[in-house]
Each structure stands twice: as C-alpha cells, then as structure tokens.
C-alpha atoms as a PDB file:
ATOM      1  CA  UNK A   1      -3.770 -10.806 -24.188  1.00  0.00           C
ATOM      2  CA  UNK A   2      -2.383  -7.061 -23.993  1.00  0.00           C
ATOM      3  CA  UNK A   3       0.721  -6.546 -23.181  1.00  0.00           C
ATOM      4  CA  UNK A   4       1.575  -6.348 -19.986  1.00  0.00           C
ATOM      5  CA  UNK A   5      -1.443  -8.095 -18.536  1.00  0.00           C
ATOM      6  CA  UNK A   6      -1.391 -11.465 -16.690  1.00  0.00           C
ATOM      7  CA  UNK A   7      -4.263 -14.070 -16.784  1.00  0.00           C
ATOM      8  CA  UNK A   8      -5.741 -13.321 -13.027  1.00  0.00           C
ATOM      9  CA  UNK A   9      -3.671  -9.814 -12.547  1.00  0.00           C
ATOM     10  CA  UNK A  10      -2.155  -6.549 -13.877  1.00  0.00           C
ATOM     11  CA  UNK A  11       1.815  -6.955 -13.952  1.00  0.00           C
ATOM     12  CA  UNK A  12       3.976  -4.107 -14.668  1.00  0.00           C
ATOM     13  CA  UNK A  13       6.834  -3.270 -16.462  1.00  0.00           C
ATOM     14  CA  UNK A  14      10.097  -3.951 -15.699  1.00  0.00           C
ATOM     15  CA  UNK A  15      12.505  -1.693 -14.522  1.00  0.00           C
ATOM     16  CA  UNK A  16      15.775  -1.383 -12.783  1.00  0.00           C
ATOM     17  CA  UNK A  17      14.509   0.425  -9.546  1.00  0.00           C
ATOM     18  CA  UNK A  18      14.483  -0.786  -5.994  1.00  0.00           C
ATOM     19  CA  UNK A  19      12.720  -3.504  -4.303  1.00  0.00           C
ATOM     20  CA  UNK A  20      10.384  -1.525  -2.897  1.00  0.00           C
ATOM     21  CA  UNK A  21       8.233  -1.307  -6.095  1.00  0.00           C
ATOM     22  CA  UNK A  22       4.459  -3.252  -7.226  1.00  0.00           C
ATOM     23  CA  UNK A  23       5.686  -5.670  -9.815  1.00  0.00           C
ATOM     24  CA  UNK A  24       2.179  -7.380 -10.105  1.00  0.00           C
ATOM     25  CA  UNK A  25      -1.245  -7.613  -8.252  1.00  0.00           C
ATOM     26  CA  UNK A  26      -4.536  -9.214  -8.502  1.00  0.00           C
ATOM     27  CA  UNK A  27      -7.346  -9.799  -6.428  1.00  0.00           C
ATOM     28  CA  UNK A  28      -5.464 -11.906  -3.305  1.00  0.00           C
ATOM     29  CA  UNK A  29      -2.341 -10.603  -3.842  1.00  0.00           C
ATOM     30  CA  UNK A  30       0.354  -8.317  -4.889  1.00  0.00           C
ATOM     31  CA  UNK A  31       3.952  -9.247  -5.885  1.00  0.00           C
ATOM     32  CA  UNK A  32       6.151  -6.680  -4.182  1.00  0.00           C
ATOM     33  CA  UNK A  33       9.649  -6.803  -5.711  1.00  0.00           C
ATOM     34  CA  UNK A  34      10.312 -10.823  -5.789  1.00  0.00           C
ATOM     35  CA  UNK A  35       8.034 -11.793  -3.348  1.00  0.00           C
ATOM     36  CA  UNK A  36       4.153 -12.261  -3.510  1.00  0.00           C
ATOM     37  CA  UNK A  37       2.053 -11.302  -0.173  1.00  0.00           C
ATOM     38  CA  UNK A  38      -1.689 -12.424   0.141  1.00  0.00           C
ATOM     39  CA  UNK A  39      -1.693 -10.894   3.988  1.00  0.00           C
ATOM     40  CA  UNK A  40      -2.207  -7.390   5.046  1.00  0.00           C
ATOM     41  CA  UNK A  41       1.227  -5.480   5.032  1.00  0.00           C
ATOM     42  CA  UNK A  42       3.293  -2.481   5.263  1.00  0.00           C
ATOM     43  CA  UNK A  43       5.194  -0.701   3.004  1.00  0.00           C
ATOM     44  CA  UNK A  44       7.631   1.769   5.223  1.00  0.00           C
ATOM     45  CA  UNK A  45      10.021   4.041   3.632  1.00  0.00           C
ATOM     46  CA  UNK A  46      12.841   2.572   5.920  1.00  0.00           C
ATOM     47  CA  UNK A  47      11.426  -0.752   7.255  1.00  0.00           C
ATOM     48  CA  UNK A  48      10.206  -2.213   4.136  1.00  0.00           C
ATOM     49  CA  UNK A  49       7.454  -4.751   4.004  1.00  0.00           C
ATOM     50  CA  UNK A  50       6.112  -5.805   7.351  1.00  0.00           C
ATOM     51  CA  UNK A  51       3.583  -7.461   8.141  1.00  0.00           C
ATOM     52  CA  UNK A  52       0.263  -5.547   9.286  1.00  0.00           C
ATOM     53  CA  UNK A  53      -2.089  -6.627  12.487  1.00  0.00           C
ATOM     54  CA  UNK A  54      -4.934  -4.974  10.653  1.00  0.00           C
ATOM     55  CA  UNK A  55      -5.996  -8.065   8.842  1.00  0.00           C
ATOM     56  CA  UNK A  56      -8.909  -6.325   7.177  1.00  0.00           C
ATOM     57  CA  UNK A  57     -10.588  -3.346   6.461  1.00  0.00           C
ATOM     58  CA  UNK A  58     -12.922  -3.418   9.610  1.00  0.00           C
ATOM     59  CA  UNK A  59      -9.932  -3.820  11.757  1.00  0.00           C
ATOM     60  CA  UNK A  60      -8.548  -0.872  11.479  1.00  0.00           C
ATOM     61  CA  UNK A  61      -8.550   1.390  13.962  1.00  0.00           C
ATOM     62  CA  UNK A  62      -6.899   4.861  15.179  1.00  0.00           C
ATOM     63  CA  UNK A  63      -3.892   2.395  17.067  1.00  0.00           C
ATOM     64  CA  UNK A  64      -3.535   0.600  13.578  1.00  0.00           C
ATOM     65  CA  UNK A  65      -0.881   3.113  12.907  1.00  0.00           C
ATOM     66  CA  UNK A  66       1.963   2.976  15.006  1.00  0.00           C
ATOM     67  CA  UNK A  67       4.582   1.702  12.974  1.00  0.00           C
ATOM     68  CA  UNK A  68       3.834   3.758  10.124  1.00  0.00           C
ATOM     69  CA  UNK A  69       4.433   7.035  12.154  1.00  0.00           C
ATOM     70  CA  UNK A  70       7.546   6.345  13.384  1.00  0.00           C
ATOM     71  CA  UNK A  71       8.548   6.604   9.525  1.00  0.00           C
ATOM     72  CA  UNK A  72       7.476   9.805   9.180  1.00  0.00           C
ATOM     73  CA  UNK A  73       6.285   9.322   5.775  1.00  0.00           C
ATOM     74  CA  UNK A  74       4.673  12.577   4.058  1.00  0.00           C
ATOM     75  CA  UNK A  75       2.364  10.164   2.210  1.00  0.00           C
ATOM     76  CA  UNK A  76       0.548   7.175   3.080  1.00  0.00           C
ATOM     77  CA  UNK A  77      -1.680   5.092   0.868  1.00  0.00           C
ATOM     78  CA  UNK A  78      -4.358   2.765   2.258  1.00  0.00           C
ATOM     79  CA  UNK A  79      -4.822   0.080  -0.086  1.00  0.00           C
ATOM     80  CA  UNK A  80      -8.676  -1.118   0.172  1.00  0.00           C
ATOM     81  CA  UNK A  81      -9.093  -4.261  -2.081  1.00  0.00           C
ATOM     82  CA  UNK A  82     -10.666  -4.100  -5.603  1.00  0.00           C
ATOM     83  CA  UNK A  83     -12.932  -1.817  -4.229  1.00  0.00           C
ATOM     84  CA  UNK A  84     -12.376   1.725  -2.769  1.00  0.00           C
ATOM     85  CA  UNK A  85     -13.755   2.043   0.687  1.00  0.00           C
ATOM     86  CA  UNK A  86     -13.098   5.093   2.931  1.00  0.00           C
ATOM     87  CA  UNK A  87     -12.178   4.852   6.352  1.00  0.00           C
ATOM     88  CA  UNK A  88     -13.828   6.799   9.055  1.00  0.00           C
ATOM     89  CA  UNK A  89     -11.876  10.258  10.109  1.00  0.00           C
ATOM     90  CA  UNK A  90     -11.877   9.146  13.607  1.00  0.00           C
ATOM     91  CA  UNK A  91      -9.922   5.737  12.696  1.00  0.00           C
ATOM     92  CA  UNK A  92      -7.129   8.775  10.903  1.00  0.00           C
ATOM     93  CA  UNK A  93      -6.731  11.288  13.762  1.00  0.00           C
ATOM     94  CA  UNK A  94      -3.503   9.836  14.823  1.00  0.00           C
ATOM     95  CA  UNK A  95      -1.873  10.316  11.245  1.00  0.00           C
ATOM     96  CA  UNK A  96      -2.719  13.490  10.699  1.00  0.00           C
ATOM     97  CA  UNK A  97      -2.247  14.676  13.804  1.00  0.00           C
ATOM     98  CA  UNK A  98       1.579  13.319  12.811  1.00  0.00           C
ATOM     99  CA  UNK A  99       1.072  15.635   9.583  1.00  0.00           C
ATOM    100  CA  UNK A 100       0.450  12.558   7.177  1.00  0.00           C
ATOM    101  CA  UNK A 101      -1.632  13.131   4.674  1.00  0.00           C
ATOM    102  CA  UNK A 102      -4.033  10.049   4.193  1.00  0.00           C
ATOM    103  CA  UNK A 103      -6.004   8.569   0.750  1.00  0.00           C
ATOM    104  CA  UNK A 104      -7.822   5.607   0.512  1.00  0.00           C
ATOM    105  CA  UNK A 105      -7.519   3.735  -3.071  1.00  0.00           C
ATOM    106  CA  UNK A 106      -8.381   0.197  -4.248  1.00  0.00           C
ATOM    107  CA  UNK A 107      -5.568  -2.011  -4.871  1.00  0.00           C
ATOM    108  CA  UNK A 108      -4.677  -0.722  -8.663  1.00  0.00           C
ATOM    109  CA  UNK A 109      -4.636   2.596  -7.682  1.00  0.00           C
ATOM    110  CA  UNK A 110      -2.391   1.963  -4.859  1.00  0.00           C
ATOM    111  CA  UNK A 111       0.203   0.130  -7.120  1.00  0.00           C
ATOM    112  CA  UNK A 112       0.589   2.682  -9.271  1.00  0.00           C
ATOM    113  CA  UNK A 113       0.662   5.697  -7.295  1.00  0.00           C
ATOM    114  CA  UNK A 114       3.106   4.069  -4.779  1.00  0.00           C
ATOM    115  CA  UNK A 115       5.667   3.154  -7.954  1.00  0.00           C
ATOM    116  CA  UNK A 116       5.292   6.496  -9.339  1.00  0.00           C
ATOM    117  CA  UNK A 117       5.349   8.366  -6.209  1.00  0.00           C
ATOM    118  CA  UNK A 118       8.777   6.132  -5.584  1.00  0.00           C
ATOM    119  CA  UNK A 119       9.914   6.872  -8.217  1.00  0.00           C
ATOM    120  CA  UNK A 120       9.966  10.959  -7.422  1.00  0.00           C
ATOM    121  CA  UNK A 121      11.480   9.994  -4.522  1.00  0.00           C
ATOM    122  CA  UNK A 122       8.581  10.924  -2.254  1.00  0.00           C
ATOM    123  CA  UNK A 123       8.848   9.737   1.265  1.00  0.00           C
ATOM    124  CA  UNK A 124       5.741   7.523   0.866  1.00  0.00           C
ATOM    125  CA  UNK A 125       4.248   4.709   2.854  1.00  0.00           C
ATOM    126  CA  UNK A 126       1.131   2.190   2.329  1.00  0.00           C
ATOM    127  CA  UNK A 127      -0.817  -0.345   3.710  1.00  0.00           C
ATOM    128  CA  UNK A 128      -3.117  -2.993   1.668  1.00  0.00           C
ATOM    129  CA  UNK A 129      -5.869  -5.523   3.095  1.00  0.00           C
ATOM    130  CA  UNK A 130      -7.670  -8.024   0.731  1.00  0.00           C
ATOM    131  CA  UNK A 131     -10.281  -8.109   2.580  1.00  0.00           C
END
C-alpha cells in the first residue's frame, strides 16, 4: 500500500499545524484534527467545526449560509461527496452578495485545498455533505 494511503481512505501527512486541518477522509467521513465526522459540518475560521443543518446536497438552500457569513471568510469551499456537483447560483446569492467567493469540489479536493489554503493563512471556510 503507498505511503500515505489507508485501506478505505486517503490520510495525510503529519504535521505540527492547528486543529483545524483534514488529517484523513474517505467516502463517509473525514477525520478533522482528532476527531472523525460522518455528518454534514462546518469549518469556520473562528467557530471551528459545527455542525451543519444542510444534511445533504439537495438541502441546501440560499438560508443554508448564515453562520458561515458571520465569519467573513474570503473563501469558502463546498465539499460535495466523491463526486463534484455544482450548486445552483440562486442557492449562492447570499454569499456573494457578502463578497465570498464560492467553489464546489468533491471531498479530496476539498481536503487539500482547505489544508493548503490554511496553511497560507487564508481566511477560509468549508462545508462537506456525504450525501
């Protein structure tokens, strides 16, 4: 097995960085410093991970977004499941009205370009659902 790879996932290196960083993810789930979430969630640049009341990827809607405006993030990532799905521009009015610009990625992509967009200390937020 390559380095680097688990059996039913993708985990990362390690490094000395904050919590706030993908450690591991798979199909159900993604481990998120030490702790492994199979719901939708958050990532804020302030709050952390929160749980998220869009449960999947058909309930998301233009109110979905709420919390993650108040952080006034100049980033944010939703996270789509193994597969990339776009959302419709009407459900995204509210962000970018708030100047947030918006890109849809499946769950890999999200991992990564959260932890390296961390990691230039971009003010960045994200979202995932499974489903």
């Amino acid at each position: 097995m390559p380095v680097g790879q688990a059996v039913f996932g993708v985990k990362f290196q390690l490094s000395a960085s904050t919590a706030l960083e993908f450690k591991a993810y798979g199909t159900d789930y993604v481990d998120i410093g030490n702790h492994r979430h199979t719901t939708a969630i958050l990532l804020l640049p302030d709050a952390g991970v929160v749980p998220w009341s869009a449960l999947s990827f058909a309930a998301i809607n233009n109110d979905s977004w709420a919390q993650v405006i108040d952080e006034n993030p100049e980033v944010f990532l939703l996270g789509t499941g193994t597969q990339q799905r776009f959302i419709h521009p009407k459900h995204t009015q509210a962000l970018l009205a708030a100047g947030i610009a918006v890109e849809c990625m499946n769950l890999g992509a999200l991992c990564r370009t959260f932890n390296i967009l961390r990691s230039e200390d971009r003010r960045v937020a994200a979202a995932i659902v499974f489903q």
